[in-house]
PDB file of N, CA and C in Angstrom:
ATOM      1  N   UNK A   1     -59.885-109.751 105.638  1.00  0.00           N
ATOM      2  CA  UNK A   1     -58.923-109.036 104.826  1.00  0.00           C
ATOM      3  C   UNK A   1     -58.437-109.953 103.703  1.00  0.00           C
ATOM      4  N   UNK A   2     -58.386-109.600 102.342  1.00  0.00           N
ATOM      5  CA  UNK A   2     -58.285-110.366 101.750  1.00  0.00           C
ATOM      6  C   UNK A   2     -56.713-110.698 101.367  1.00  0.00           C
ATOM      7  N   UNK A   3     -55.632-111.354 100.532  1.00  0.00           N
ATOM      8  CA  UNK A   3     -54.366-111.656 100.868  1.00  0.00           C
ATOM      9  C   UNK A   3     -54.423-112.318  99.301  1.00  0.00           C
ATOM     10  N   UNK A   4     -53.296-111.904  98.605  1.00  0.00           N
ATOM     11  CA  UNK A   4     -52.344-112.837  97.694  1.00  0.00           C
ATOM     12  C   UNK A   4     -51.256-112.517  97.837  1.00  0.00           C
ATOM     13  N   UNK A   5     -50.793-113.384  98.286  1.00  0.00           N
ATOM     14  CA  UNK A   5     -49.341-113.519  98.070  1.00  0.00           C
ATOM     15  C   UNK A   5     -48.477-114.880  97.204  1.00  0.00           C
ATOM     16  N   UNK A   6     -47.787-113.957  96.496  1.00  0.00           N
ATOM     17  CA  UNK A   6     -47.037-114.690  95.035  1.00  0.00           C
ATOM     18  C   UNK A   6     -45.750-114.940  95.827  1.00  0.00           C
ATOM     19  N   UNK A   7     -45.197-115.677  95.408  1.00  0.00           N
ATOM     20  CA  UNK A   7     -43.875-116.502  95.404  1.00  0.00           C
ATOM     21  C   UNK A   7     -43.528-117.675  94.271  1.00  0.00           C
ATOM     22  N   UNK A   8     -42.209-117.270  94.383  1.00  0.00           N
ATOM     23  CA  UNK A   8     -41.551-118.396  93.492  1.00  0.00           C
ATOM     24  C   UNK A   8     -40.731-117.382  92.174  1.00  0.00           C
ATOM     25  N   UNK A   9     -41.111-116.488  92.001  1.00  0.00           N
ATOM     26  CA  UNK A   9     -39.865-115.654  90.882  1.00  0.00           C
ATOM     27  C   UNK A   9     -38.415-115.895  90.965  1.00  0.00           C
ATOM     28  N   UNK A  10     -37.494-115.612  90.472  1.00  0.00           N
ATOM     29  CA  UNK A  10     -36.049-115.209  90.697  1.00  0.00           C
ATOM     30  C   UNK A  10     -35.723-115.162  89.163  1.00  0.00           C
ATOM     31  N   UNK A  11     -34.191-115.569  89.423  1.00  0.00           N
ATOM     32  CA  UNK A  11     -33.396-114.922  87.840  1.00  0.00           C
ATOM     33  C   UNK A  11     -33.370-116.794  87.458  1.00  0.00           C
ATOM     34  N   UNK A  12     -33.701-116.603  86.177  1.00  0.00           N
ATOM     35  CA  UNK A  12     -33.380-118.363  85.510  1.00  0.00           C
ATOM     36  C   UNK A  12     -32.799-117.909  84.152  1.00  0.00           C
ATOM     37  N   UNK A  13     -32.274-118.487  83.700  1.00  0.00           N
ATOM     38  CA  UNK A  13     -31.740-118.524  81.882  1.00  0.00           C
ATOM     39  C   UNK A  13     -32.578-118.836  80.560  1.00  0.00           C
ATOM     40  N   UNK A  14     -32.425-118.463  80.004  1.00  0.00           N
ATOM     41  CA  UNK A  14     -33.187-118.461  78.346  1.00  0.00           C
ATOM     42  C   UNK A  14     -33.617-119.904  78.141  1.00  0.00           C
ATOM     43  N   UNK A  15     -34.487-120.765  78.181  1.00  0.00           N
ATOM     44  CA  UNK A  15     -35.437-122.083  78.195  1.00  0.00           C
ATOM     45  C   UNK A  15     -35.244-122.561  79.383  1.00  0.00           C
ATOM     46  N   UNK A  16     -35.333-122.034  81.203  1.00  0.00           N
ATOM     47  CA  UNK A  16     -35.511-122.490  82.191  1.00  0.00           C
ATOM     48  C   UNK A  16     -37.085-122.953  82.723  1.00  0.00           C
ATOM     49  N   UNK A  17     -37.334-122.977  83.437  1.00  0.00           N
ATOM     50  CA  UNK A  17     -38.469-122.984  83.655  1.00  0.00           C
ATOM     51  C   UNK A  17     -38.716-122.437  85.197  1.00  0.00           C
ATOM     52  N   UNK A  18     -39.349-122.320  85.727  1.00  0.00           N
ATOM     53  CA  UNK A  18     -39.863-121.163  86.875  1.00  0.00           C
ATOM     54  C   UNK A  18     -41.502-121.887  87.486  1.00  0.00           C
ATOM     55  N   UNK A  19     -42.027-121.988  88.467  1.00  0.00           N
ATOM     56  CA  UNK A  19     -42.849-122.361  88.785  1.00  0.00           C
ATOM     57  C   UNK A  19     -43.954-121.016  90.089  1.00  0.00           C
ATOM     58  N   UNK A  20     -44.475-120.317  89.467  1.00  0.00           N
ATOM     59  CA  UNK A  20     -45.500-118.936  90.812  1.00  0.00           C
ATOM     60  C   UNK A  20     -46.214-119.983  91.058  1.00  0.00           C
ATOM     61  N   UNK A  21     -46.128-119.646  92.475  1.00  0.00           N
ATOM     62  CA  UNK A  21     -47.506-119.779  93.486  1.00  0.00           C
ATOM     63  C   UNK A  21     -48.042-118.306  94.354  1.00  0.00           C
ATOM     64  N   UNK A  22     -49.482-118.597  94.190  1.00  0.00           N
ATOM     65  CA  UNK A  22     -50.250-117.462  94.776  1.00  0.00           C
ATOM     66  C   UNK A  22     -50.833-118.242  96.058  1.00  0.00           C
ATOM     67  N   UNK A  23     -50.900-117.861  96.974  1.00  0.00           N
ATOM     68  CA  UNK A  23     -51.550-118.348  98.283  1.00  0.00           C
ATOM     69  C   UNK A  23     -52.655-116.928  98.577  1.00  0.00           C
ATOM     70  N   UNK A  24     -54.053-117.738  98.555  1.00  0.00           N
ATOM     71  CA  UNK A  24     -54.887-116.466  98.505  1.00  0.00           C
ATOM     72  C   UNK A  24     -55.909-116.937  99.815  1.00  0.00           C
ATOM     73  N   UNK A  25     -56.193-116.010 100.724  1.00  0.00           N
ATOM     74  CA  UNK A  25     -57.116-115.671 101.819  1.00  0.00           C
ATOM     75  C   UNK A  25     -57.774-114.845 101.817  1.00  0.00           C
ATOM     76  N   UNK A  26     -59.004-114.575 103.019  1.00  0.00           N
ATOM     77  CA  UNK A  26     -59.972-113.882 103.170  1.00  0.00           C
ATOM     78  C   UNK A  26     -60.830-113.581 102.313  1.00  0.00           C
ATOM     79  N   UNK A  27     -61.475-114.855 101.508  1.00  0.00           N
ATOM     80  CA  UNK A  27     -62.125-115.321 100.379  1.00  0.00           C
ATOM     81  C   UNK A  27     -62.802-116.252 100.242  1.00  0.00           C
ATOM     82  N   UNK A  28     -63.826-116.581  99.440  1.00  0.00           N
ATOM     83  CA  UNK A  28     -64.415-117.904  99.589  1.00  0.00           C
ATOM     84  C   UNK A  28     -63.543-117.984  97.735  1.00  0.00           C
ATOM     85  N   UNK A  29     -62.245-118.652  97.939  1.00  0.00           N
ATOM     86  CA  UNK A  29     -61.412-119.329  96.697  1.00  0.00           C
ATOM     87  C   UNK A  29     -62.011-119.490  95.571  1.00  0.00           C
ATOM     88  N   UNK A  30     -62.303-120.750  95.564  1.00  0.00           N
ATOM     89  CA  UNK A  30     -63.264-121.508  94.799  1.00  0.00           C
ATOM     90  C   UNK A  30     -64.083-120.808  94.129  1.00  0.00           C
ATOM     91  N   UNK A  31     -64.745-119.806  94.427  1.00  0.00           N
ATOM     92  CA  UNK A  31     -65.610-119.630  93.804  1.00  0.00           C
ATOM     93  C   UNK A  31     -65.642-118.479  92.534  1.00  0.00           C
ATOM     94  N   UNK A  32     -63.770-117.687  92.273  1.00  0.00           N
ATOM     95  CA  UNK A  32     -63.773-117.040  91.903  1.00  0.00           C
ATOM     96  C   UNK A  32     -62.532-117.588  91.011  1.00  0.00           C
ATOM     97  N   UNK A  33     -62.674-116.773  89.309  1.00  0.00           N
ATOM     98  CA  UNK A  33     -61.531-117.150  88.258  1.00  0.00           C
ATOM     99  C   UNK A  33     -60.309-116.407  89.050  1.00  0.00           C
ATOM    100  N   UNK A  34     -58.922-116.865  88.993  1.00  0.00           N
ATOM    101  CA  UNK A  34     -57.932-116.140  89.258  1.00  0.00           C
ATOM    102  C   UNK A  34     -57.429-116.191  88.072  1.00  0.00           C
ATOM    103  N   UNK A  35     -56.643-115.112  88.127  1.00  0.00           N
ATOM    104  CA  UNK A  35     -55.876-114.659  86.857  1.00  0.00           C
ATOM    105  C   UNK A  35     -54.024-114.381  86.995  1.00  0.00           C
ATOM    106  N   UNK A  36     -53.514-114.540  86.670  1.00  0.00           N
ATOM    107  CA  UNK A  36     -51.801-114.378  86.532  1.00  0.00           C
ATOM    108  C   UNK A  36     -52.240-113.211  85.412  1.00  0.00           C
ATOM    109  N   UNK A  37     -51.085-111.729  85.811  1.00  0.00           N
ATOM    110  CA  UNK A  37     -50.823-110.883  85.116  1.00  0.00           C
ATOM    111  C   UNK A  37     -49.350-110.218  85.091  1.00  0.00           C
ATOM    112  N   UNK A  38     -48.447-109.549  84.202  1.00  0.00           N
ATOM    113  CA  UNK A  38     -47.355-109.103  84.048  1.00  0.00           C
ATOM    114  C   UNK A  38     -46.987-107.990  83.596  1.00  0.00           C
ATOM    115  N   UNK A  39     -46.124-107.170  84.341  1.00  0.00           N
ATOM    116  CA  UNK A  39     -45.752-105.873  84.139  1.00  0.00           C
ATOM    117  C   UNK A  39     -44.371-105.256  83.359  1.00  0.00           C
ATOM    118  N   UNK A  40     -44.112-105.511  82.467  1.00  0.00           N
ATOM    119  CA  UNK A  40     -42.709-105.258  82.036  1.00  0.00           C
ATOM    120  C   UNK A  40     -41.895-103.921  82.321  1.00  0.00           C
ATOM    121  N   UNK A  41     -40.765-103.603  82.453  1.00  0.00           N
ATOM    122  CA  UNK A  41     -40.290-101.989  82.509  1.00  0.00           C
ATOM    123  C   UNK A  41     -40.791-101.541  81.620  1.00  0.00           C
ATOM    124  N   UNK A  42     -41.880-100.413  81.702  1.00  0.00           N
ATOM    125  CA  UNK A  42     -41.882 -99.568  80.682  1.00  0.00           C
ATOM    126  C   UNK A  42     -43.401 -99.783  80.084  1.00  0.00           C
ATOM    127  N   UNK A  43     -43.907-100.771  80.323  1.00  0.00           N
ATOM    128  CA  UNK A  43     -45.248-101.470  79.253  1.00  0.00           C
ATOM    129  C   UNK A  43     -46.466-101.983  80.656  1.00  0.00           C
ATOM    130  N   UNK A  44     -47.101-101.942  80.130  1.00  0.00           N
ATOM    131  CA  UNK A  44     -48.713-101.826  80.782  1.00  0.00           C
ATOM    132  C   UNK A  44     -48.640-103.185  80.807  1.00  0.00           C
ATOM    133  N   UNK A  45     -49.830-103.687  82.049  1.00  0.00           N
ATOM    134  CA  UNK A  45     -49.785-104.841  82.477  1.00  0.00           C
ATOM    135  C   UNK A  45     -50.510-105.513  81.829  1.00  0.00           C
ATOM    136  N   UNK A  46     -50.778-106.644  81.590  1.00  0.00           N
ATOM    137  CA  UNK A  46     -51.078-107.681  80.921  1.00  0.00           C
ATOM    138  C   UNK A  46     -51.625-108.903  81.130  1.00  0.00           C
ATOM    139  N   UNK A  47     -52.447-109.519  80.959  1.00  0.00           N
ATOM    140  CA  UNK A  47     -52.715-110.347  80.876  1.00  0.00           C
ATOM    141  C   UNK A  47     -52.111-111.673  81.146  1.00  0.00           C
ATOM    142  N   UNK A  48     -51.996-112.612  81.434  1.00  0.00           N
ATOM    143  CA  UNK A  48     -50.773-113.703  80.977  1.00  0.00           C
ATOM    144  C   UNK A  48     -51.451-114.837  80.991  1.00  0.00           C
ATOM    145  N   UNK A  49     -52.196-115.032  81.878  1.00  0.00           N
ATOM    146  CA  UNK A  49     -53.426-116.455  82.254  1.00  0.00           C
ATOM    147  C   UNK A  49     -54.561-116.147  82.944  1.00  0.00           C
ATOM    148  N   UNK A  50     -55.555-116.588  82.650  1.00  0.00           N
ATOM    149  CA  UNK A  50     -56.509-116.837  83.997  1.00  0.00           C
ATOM    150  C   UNK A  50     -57.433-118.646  83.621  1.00  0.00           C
ATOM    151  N   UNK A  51     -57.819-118.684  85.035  1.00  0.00           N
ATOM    152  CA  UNK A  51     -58.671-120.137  85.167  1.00  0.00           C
ATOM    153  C   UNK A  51     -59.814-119.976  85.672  1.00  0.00           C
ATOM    154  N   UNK A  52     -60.948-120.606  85.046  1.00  0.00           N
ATOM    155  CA  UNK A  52     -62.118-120.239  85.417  1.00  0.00           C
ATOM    156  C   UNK A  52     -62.151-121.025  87.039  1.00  0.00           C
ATOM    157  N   UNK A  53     -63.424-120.992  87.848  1.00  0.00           N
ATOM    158  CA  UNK A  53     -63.531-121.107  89.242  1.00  0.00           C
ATOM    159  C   UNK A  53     -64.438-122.601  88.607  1.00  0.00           C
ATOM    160  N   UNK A  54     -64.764-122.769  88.098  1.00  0.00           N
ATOM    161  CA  UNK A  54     -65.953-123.557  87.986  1.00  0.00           C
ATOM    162  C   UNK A  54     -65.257-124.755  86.890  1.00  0.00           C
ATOM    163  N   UNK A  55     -65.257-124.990  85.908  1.00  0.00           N
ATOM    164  CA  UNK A  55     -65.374-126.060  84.778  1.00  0.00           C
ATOM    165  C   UNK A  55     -63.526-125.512  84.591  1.00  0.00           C
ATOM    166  N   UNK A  56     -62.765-124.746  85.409  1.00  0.00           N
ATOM    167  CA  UNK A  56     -61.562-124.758  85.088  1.00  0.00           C
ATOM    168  C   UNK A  56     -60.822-124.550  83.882  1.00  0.00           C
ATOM    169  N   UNK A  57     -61.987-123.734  82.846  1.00  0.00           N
ATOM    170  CA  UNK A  57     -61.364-123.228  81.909  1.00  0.00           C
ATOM    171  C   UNK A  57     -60.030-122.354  81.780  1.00  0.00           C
ATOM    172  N   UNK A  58     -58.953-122.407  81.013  1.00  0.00           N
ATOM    173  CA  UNK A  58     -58.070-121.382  80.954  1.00  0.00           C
ATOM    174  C   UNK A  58     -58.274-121.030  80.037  1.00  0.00           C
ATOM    175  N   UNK A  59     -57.058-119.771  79.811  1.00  0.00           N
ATOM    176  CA  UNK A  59     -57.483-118.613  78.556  1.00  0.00           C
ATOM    177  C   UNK A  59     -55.591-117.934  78.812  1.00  0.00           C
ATOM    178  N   UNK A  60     -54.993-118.056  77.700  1.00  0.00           N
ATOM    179  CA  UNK A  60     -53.745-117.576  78.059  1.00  0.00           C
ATOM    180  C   UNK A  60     -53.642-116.735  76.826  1.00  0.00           C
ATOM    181  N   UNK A  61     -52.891-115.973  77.214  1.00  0.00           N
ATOM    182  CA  UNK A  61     -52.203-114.618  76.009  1.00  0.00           C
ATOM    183  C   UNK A  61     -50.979-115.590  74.987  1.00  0.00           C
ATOM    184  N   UNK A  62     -51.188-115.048  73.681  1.00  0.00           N
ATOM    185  CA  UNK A  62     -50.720-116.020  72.579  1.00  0.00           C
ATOM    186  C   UNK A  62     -49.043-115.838  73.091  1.00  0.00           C
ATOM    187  N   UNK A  63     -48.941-115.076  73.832  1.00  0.00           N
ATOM    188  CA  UNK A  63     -47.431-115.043  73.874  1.00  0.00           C
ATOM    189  C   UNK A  63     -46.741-116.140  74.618  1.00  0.00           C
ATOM    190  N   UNK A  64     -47.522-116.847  75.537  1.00  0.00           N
ATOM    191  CA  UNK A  64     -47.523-117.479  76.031  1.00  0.00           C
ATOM    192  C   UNK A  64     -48.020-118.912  75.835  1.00  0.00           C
ATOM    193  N   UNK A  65     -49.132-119.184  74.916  1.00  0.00           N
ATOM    194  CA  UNK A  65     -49.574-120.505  74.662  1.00  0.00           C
ATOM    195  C   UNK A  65     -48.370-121.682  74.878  1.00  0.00           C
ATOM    196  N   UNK A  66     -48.797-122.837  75.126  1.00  0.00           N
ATOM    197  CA  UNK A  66     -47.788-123.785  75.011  1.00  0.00           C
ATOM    198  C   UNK A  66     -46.502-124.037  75.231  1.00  0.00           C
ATOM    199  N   UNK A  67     -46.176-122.845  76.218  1.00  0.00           N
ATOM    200  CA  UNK A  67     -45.140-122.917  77.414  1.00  0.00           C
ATOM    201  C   UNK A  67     -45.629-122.517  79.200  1.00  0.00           C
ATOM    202  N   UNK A  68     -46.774-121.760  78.898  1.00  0.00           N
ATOM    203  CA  UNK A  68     -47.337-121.801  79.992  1.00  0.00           C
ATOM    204  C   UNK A  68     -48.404-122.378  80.408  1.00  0.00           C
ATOM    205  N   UNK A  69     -48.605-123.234  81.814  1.00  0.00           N
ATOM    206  CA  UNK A  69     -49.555-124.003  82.358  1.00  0.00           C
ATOM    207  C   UNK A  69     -50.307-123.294  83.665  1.00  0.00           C
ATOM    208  N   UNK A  70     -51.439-122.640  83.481  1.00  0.00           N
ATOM    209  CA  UNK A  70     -52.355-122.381  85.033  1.00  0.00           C
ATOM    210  C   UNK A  70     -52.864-123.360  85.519  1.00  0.00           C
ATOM    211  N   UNK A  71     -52.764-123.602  86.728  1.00  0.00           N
ATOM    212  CA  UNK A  71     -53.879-124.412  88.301  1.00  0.00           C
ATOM    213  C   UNK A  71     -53.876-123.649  89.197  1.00  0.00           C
ATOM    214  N   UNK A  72     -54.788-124.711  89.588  1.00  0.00           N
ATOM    215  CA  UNK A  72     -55.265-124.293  90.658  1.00  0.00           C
ATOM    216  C   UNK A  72     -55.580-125.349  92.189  1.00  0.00           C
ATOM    217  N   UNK A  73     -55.375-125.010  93.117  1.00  0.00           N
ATOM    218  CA  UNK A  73     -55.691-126.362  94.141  1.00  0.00           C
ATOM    219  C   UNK A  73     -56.767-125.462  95.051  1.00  0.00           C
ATOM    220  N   UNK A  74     -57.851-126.011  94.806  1.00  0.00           N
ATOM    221  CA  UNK A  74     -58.849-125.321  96.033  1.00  0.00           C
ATOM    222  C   UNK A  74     -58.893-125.582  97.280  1.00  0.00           C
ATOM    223  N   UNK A  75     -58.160-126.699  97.617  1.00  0.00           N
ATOM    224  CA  UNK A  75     -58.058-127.096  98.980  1.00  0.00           C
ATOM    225  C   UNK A  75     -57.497-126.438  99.600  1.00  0.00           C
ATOM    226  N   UNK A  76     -55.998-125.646  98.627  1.00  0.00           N
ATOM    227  CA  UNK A  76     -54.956-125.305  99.487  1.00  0.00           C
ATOM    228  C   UNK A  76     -55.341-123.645  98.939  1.00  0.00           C
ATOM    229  N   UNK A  77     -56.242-122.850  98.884  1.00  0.00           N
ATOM    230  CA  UNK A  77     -56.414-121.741  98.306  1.00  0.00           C
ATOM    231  C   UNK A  77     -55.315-120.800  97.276  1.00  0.00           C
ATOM    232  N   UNK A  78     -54.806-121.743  96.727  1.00  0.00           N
ATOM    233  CA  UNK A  78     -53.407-121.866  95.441  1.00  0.00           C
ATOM    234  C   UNK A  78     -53.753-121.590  94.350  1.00  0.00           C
ATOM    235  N   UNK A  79     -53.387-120.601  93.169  1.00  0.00           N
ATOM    236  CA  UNK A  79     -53.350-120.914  92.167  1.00  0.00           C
ATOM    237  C   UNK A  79     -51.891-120.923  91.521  1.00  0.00           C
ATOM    238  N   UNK A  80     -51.205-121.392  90.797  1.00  0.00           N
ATOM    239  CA  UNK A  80     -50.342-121.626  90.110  1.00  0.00           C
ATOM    240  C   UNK A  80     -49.761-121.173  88.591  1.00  0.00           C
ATOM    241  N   UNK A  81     -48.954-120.861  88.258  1.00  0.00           N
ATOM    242  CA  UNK A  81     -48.453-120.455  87.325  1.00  0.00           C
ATOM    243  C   UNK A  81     -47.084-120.853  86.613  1.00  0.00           C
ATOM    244  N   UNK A  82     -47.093-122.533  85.852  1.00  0.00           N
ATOM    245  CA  UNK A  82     -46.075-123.061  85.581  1.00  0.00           C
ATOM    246  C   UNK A  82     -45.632-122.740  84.251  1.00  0.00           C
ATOM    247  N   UNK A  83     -44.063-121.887  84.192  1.00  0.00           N
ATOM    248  CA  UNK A  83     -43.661-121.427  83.309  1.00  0.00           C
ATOM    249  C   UNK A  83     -42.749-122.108  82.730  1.00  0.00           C
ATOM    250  N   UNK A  84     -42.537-122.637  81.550  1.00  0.00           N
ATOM    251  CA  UNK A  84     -41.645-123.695  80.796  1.00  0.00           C
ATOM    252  C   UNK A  84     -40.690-122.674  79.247  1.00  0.00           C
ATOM    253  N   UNK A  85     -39.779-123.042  79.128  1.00  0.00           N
ATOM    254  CA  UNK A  85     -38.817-122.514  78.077  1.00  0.00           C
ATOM    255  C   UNK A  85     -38.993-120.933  77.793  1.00  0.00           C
ATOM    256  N   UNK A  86     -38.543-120.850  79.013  1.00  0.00           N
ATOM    257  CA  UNK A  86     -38.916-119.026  79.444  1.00  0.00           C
ATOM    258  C   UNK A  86     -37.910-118.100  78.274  1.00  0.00           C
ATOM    259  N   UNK A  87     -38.250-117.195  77.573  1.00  0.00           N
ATOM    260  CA  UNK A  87     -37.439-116.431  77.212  1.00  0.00           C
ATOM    261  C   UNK A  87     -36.898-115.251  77.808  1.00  0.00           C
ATOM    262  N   UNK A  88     -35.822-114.217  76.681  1.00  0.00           N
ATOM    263  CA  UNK A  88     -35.936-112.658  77.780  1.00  0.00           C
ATOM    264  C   UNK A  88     -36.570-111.625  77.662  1.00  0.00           C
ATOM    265  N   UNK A  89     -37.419-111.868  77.212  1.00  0.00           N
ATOM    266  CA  UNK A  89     -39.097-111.239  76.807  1.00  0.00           C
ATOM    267  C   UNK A  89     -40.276-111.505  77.696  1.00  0.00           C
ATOM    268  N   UNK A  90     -40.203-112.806  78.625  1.00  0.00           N
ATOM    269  CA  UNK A  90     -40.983-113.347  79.918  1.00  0.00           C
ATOM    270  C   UNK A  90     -40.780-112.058  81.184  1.00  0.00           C
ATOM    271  N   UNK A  91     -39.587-111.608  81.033  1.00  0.00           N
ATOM    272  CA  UNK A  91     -39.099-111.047  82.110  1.00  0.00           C
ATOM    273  C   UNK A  91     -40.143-110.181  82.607  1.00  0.00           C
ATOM    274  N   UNK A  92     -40.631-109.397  83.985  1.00  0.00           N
ATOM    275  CA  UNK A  92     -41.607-109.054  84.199  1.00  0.00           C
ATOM    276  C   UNK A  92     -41.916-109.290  85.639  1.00  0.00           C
ATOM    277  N   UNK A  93     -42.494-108.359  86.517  1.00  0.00           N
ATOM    278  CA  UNK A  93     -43.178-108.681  87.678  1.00  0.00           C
ATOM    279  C   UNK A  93     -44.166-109.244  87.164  1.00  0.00           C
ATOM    280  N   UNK A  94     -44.756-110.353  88.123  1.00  0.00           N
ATOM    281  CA  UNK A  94     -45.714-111.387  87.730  1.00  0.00           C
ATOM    282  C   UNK A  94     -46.642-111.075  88.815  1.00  0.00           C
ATOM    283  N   UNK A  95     -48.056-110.956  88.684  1.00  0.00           N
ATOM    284  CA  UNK A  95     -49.283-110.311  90.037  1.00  0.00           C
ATOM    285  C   UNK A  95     -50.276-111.245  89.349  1.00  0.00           C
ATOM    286  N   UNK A  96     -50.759-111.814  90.514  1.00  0.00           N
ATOM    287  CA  UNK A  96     -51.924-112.768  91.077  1.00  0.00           C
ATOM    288  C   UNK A  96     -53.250-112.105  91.367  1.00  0.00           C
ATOM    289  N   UNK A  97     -54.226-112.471  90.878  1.00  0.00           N
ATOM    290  CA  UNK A  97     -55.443-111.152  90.627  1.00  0.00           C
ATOM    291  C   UNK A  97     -56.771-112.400  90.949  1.00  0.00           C
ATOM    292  N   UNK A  98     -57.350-111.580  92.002  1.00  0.00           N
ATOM    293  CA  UNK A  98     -59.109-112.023  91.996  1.00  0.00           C
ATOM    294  C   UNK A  98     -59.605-110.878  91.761  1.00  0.00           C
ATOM    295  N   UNK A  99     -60.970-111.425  91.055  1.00  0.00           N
ATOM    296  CA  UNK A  99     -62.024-110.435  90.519  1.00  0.00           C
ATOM    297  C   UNK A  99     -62.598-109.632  92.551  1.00  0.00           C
ATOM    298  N   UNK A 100     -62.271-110.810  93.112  1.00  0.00           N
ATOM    299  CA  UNK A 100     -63.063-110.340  94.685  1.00  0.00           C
ATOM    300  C   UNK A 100     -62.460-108.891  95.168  1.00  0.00           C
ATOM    301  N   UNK A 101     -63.471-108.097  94.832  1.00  0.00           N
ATOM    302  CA  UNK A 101     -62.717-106.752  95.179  1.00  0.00           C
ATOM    303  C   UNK A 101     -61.574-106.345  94.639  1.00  0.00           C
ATOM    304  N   UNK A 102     -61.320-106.940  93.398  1.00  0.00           N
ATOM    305  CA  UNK A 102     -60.481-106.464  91.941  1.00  0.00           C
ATOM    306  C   UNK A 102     -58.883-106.156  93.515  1.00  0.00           C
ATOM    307  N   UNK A 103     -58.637-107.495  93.741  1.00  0.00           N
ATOM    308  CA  UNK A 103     -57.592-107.526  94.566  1.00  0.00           C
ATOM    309  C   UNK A 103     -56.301-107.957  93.576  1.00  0.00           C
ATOM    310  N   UNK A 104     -54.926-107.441  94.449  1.00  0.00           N
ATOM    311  CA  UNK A 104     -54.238-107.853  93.698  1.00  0.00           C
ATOM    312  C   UNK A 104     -53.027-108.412  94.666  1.00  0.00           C
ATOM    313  N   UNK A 105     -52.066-109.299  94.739  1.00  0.00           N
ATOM    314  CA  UNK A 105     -50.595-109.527  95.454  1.00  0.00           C
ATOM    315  C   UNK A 105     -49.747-108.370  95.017  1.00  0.00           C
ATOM    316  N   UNK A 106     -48.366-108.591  95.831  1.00  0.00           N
ATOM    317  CA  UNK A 106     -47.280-107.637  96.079  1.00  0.00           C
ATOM    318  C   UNK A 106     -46.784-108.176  94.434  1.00  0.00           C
ATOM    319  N   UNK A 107     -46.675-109.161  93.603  1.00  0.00           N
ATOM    320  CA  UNK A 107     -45.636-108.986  92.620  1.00  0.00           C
ATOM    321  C   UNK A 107     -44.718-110.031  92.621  1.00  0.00           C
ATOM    322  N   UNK A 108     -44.262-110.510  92.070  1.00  0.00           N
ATOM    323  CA  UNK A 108     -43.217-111.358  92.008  1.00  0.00           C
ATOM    324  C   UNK A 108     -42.636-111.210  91.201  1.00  0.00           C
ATOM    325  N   UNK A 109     -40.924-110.759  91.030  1.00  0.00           N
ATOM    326  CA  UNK A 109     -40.355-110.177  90.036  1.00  0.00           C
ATOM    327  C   UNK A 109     -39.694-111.710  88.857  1.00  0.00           C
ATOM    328  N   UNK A 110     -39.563-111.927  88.023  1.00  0.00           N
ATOM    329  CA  UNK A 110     -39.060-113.099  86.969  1.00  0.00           C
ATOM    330  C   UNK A 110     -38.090-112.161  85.975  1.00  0.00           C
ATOM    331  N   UNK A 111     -36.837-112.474  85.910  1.00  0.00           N
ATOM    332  CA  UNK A 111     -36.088-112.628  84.913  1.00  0.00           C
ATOM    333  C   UNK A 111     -35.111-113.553  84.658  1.00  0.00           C
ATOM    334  N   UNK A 112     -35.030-113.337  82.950  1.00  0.00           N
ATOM    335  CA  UNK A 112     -35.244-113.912  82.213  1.00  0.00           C
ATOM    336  C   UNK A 112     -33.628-113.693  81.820  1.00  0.00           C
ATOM    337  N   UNK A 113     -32.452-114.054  81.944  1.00  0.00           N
ATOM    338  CA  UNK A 113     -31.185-113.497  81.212  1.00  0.00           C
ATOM    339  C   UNK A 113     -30.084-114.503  81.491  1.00  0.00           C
ATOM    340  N   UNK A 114     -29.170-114.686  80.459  1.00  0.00           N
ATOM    341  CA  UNK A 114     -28.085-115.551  80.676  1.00  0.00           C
ATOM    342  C   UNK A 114     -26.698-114.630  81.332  1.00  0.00           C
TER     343      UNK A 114
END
């Protein structure tokens, strides 16, 4: 059975920073890109990061460049999603995605407000 589960969301303030973890099972990890995606009230989900499985390429949505960092730890079947000088435009359930059977986690909700 396959498993992501996200953690690490809550409420932080306008340039906080926030750190997701995905813990993913019933998979061979490694061998597949994971992706970080986001759902805003109201707006279609999105994109936000993904990392390749192999040579560890990333690929992030411009909204995001250069405040956000993807990893990954294959040992610990982890991928990561380190968010830096968050605005209130970040705000958003945050979902952890393998291509393996186009699976997805429960969500992790992030906002963003002083």
């Amino acid at each position: 059975q396959v498993r992501l589960v996200e953690s690490g969301g809550g409420l932080v303030q306008p340039g906080g920073s926030l750190r997701l973890s995905c813990a993913a099972s019933g998979f061979t990890f490694s061998y597949y890109d994971m992706s970080w995606y986001r759902q805003a009230p109201g707006k279609e989900r999105e994109l936000v990061a993904r990392i390749s499985s192999g040579n560890l390429r990333t690929v992030y949505a411009d909204s995001v460049k250069g405040r956000f960092t993807i990893s990954r730890d294959n040992a610990k079947n982890t991928v990561y999603l380190q968010m830096n000088i968050l605005k209130p435009e970040d705000t958003a359930v945050y979902y952890c995605y393998s291509p393996f059977r186009e699976s997805w986690g429960q969500g992790t909700q992030v906002t963003v407000s002083s």
